[in-house]
C-alpha atoms as a PDB file:
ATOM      1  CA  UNK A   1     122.626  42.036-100.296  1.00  0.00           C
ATOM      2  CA  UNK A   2     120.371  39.613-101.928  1.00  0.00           C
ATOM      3  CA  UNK A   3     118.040  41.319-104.033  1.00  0.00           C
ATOM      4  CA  UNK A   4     117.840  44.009-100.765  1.00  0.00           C
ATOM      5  CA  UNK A   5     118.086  40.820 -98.240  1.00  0.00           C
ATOM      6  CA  UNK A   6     119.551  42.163 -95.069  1.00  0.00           C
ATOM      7  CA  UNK A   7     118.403  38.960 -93.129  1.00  0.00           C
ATOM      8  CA  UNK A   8     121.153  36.971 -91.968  1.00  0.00           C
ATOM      9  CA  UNK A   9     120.573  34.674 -94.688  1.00  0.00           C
ATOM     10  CA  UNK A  10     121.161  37.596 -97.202  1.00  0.00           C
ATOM     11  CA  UNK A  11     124.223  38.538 -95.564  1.00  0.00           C
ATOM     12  CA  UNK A  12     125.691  34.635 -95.527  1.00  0.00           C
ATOM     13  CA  UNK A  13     124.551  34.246 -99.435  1.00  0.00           C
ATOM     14  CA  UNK A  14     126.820  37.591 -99.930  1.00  0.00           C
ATOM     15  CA  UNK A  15     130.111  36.309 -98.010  1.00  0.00           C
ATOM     16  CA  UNK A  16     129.386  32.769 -99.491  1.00  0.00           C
ATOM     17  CA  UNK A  17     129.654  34.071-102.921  1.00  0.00           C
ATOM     18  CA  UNK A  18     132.218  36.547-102.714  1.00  0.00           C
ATOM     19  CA  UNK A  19     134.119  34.844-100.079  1.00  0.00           C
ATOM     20  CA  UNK A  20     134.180  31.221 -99.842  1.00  0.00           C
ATOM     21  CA  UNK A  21     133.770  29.827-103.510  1.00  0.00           C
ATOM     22  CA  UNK A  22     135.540  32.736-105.385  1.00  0.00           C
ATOM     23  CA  UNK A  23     138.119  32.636-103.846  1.00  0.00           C
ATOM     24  CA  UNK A  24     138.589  28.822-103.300  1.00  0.00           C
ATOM     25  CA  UNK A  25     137.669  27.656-106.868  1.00  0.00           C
ATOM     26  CA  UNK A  26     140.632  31.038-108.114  1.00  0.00           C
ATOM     27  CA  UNK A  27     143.053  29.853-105.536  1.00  0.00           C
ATOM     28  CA  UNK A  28     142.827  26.047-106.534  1.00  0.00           C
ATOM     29  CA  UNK A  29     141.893  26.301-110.216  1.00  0.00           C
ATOM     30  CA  UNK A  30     144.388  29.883-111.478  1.00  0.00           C
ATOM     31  CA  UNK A  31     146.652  30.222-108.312  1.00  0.00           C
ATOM     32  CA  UNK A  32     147.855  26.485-108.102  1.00  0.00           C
ATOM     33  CA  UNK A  33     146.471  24.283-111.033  1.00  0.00           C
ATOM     34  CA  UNK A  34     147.139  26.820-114.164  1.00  0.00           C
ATOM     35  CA  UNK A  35     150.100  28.169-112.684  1.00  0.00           C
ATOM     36  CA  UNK A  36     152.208  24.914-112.760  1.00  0.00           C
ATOM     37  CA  UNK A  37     150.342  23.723-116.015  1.00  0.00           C
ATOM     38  CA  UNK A  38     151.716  27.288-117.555  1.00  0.00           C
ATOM     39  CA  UNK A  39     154.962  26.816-116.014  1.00  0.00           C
ATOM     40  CA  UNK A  40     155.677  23.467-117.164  1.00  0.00           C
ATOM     41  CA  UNK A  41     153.829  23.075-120.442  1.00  0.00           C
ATOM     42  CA  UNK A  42     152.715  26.877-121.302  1.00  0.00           C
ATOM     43  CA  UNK A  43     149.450  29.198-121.661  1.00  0.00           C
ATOM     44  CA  UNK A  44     147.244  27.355-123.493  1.00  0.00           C
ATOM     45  CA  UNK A  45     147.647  23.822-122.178  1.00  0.00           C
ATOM     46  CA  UNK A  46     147.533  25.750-118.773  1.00  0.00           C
ATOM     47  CA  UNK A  47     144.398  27.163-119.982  1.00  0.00           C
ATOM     48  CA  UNK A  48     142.467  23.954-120.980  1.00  0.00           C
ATOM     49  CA  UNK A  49     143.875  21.680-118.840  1.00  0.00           C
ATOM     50  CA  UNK A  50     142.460  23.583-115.710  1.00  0.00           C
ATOM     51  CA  UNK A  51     139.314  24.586-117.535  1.00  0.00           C
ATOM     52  CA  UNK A  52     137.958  21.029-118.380  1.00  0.00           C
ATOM     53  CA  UNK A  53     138.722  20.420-114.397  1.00  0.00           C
ATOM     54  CA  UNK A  54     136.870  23.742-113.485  1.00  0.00           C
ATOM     55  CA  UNK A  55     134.196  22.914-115.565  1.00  0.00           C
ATOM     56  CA  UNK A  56     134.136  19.213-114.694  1.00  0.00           C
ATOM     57  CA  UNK A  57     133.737  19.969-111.516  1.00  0.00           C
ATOM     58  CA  UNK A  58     130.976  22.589-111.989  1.00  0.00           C
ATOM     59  CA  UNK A  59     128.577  20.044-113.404  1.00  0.00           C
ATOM     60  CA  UNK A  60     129.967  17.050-110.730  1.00  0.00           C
ATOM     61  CA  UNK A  61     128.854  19.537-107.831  1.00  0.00           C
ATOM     62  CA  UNK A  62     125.185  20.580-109.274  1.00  0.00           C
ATOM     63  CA  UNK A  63     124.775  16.220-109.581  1.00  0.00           C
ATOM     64  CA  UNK A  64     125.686  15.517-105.987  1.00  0.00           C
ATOM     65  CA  UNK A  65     124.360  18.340-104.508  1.00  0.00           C
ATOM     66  CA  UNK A  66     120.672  17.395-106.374  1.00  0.00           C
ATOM     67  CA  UNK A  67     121.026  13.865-106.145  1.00  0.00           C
ATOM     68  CA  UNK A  68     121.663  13.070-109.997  1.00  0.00           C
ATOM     69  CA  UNK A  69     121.973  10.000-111.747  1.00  0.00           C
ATOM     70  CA  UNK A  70     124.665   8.986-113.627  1.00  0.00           C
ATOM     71  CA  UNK A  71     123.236  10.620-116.684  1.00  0.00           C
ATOM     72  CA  UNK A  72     122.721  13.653-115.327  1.00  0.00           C
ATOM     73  CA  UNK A  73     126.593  14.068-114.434  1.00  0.00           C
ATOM     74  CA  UNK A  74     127.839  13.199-117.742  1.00  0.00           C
ATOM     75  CA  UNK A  75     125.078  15.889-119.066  1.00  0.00           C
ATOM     76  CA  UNK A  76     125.825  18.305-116.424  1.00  0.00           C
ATOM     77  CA  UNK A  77     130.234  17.764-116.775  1.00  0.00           C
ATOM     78  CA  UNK A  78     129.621  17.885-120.718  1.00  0.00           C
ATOM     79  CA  UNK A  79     127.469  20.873-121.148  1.00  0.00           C
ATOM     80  CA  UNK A  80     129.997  23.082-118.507  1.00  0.00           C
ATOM     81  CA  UNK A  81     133.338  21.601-120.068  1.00  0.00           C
ATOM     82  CA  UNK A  82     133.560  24.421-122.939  1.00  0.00           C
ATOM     83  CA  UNK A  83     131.832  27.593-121.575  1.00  0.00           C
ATOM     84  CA  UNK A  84     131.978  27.902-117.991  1.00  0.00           C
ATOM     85  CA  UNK A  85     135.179  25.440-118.273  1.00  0.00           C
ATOM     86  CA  UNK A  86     137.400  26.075-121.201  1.00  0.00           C
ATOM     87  CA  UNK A  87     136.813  29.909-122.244  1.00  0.00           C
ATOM     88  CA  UNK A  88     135.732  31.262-118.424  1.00  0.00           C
ATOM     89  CA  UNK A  89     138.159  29.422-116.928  1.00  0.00           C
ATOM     90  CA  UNK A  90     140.559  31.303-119.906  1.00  0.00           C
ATOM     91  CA  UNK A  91     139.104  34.296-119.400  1.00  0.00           C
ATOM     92  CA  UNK A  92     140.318  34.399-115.569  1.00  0.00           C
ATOM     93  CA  UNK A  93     143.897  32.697-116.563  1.00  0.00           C
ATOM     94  CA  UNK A  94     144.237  35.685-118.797  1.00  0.00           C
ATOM     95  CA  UNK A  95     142.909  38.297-116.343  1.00  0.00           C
ATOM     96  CA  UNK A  96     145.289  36.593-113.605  1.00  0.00           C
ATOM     97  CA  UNK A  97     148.587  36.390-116.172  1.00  0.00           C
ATOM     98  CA  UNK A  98     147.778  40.514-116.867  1.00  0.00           C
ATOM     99  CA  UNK A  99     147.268  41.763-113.635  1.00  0.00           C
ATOM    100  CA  UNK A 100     150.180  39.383-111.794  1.00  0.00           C
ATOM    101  CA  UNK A 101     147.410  39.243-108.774  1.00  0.00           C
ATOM    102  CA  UNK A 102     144.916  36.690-108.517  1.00  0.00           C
ATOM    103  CA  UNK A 103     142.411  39.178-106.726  1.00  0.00           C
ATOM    104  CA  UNK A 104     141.430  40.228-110.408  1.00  0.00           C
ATOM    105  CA  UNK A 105     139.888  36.597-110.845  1.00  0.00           C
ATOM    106  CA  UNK A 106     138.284  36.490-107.691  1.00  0.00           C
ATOM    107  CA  UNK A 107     136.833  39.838-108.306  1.00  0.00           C
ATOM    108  CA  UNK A 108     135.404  38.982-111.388  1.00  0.00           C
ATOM    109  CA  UNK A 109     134.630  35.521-110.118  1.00  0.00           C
ATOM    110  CA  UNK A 110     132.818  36.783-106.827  1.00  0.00           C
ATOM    111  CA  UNK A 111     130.954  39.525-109.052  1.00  0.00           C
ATOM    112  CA  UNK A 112     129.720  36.982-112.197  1.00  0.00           C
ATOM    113  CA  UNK A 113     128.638  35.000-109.307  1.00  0.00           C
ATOM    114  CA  UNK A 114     126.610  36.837-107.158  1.00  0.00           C
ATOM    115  CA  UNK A 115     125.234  38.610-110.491  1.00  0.00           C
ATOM    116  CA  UNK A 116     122.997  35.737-110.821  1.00  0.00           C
ATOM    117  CA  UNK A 117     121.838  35.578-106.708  1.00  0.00           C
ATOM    118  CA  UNK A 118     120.998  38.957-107.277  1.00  0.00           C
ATOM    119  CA  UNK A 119     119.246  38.714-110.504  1.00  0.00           C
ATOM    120  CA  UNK A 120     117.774  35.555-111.019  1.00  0.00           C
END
């Protein structure tokens, strides 16, 4: 589990990240977001429209969750809009347009985000 956490706690951080916010943030941001974006206006507005929002709301939830001021969401949205936003957010677009399955995304999601419980 968590850096060889067994505990219950090590066990919940495990099925938190591979669970509950892969697969939520893939179902909401690549299964239902992108996929009408790409149906209605193609791949690459699909891509950045639902990055910015994925990576919008990966620096809203860091501010909220440790009480941030204002300045510290529009530093937290603006510093997560291109890399975690725009090209990871691409990167599982494209990896859910190859396979046809949006397990691939989750997979890779659930495994880039537990990477960092498990190693700092």
């Amino acid at each position: 589990m968590s850096n060889g956490d067994f505990t219950v706690k090590g066990v919940y951080l495990a099925f938190f990240y591979l669970v509950i916010v892969a697969f939520s943030e893939e179902f909401i941001f690549r299964g239902y977001l992108f996929t009408i974006i790409d149906q209605e206006y193609g791949f690459r507005i699909g891509i950045i429209v639902s990055g910015l929002l994925f990576g919008a709301m990966h620096g809203l939830l860091p501010t909220i969750i440790g009480n941030g001021s204002l300045a510290d969401l529009f530093t937290n949205i603006s510093s997560n809009l291109l890399g975690q936003g725009i090209v990871g957010g691409g990167l599982f677009a494209l990896a859910y347009k190859k396979s046809g399955t949006l397990f691939v995304p989750i997979l890779i999601h659930a495994i880039l985000d537990y990477s960092s419980v498990l190693f700092g």
